[in-house]
C-alpha atoms as a PDB file:
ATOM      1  CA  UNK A   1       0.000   0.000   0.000  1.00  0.00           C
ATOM      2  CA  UNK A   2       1.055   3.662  -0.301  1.00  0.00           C
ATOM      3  CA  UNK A   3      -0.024   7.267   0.402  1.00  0.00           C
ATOM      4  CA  UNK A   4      -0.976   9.527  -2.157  1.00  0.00           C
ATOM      5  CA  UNK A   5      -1.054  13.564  -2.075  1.00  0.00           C
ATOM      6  CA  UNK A   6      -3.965  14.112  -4.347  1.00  0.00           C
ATOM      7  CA  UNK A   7      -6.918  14.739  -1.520  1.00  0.00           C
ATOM      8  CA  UNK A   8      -9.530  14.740  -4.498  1.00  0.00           C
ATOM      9  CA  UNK A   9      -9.720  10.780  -4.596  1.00  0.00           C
ATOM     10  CA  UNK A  10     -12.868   9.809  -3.075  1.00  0.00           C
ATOM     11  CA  UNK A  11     -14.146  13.348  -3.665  1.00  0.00           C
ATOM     12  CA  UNK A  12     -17.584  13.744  -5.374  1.00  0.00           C
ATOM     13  CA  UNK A  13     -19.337  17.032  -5.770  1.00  0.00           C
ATOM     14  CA  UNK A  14     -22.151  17.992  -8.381  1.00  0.00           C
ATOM     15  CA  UNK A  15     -25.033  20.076  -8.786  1.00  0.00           C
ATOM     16  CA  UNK A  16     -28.180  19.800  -7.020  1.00  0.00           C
ATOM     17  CA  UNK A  17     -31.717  21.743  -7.849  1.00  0.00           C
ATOM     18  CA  UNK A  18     -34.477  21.371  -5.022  1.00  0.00           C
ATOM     19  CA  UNK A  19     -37.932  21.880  -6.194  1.00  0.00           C
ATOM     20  CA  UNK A  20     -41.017  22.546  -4.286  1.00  0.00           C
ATOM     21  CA  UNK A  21     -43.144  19.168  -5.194  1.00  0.00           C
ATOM     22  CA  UNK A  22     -46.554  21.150  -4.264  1.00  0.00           C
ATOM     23  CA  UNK A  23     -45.863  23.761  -6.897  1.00  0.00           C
ATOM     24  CA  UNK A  24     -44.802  20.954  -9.458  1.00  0.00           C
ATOM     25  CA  UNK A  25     -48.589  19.685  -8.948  1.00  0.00           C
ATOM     26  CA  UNK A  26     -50.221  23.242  -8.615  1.00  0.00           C
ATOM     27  CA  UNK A  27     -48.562  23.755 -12.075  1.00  0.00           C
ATOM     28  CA  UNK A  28     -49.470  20.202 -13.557  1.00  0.00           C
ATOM     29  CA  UNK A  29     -53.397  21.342 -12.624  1.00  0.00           C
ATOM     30  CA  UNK A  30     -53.239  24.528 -14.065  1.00  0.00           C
ATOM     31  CA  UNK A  31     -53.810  26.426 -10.541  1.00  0.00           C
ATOM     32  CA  UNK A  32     -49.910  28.051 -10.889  1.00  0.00           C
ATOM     33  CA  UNK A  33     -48.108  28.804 -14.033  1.00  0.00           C
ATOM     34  CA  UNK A  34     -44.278  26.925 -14.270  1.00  0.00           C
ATOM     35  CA  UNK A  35     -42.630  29.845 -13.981  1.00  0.00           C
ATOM     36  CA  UNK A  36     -44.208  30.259 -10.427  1.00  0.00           C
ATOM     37  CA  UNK A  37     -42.425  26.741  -9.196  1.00  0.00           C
ATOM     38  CA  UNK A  38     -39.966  27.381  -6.339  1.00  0.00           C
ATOM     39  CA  UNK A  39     -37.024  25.945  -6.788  1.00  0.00           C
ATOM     40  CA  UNK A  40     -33.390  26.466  -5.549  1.00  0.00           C
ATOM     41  CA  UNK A  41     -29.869  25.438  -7.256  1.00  0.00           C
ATOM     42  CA  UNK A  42     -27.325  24.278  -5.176  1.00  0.00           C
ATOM     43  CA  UNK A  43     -23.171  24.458  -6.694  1.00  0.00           C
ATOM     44  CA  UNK A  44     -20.761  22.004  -5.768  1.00  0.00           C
ATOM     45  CA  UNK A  45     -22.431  19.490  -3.351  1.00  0.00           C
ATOM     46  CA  UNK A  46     -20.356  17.381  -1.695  1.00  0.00           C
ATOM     47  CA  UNK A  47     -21.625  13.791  -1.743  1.00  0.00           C
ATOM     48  CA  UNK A  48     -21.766  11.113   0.529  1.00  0.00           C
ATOM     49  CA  UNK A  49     -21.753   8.190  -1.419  1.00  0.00           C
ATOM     50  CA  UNK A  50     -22.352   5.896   1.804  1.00  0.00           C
ATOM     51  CA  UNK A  51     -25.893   7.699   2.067  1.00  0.00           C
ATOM     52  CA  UNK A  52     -29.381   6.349   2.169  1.00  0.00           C
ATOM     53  CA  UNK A  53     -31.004   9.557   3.071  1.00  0.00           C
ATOM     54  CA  UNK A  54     -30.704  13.342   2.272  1.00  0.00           C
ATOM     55  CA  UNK A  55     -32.032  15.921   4.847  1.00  0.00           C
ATOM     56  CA  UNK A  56     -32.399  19.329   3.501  1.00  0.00           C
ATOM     57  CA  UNK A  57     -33.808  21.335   6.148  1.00  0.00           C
ATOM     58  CA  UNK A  58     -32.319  24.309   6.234  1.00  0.00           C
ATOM     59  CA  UNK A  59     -32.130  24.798   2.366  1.00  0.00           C
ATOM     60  CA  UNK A  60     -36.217  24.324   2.390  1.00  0.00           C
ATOM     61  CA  UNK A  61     -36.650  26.444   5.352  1.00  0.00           C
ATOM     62  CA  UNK A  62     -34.683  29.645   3.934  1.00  0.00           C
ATOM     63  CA  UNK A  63     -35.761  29.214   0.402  1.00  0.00           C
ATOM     64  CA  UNK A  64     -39.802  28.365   1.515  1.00  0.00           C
ATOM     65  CA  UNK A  65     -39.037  24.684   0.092  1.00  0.00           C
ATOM     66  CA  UNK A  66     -41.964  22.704   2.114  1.00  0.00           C
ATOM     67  CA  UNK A  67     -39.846  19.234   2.649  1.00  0.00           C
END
């Protein structure tokens, strides 16, 4: 075995877009138009590849995301 420098290994990030499920519907039903769908895009989110769940809490609280 040997150590390597390169801290990236392992390492995944991507983007992410949350979207408010209720306003997906409301807009499927005609009640909103789809440019009234809340939705928020989040940059370079680190992954946990080990993980079952995702808990988004405090994006959907500041952005008015209902979870």
């Amino acid at each position: 075995m040997y150590a390597t420098s390169d801290k990236s290994i392992g390492k995944v990030l991507t983007t992410l877009t949350v979207t408010n499920r209720a306003d997906q519907s409301a807009a499927a039903r005609g009640f909103i138009s789809t440019e009234q769908i809340r939705s928020i895009t989040l940059d370079h989110v680190l992954v946990d590849q080990g993980a079952t769940t995702l808990c988004l809490r405090c994006c959907c609280d500041r952005h008015s995301l209902e979870n």
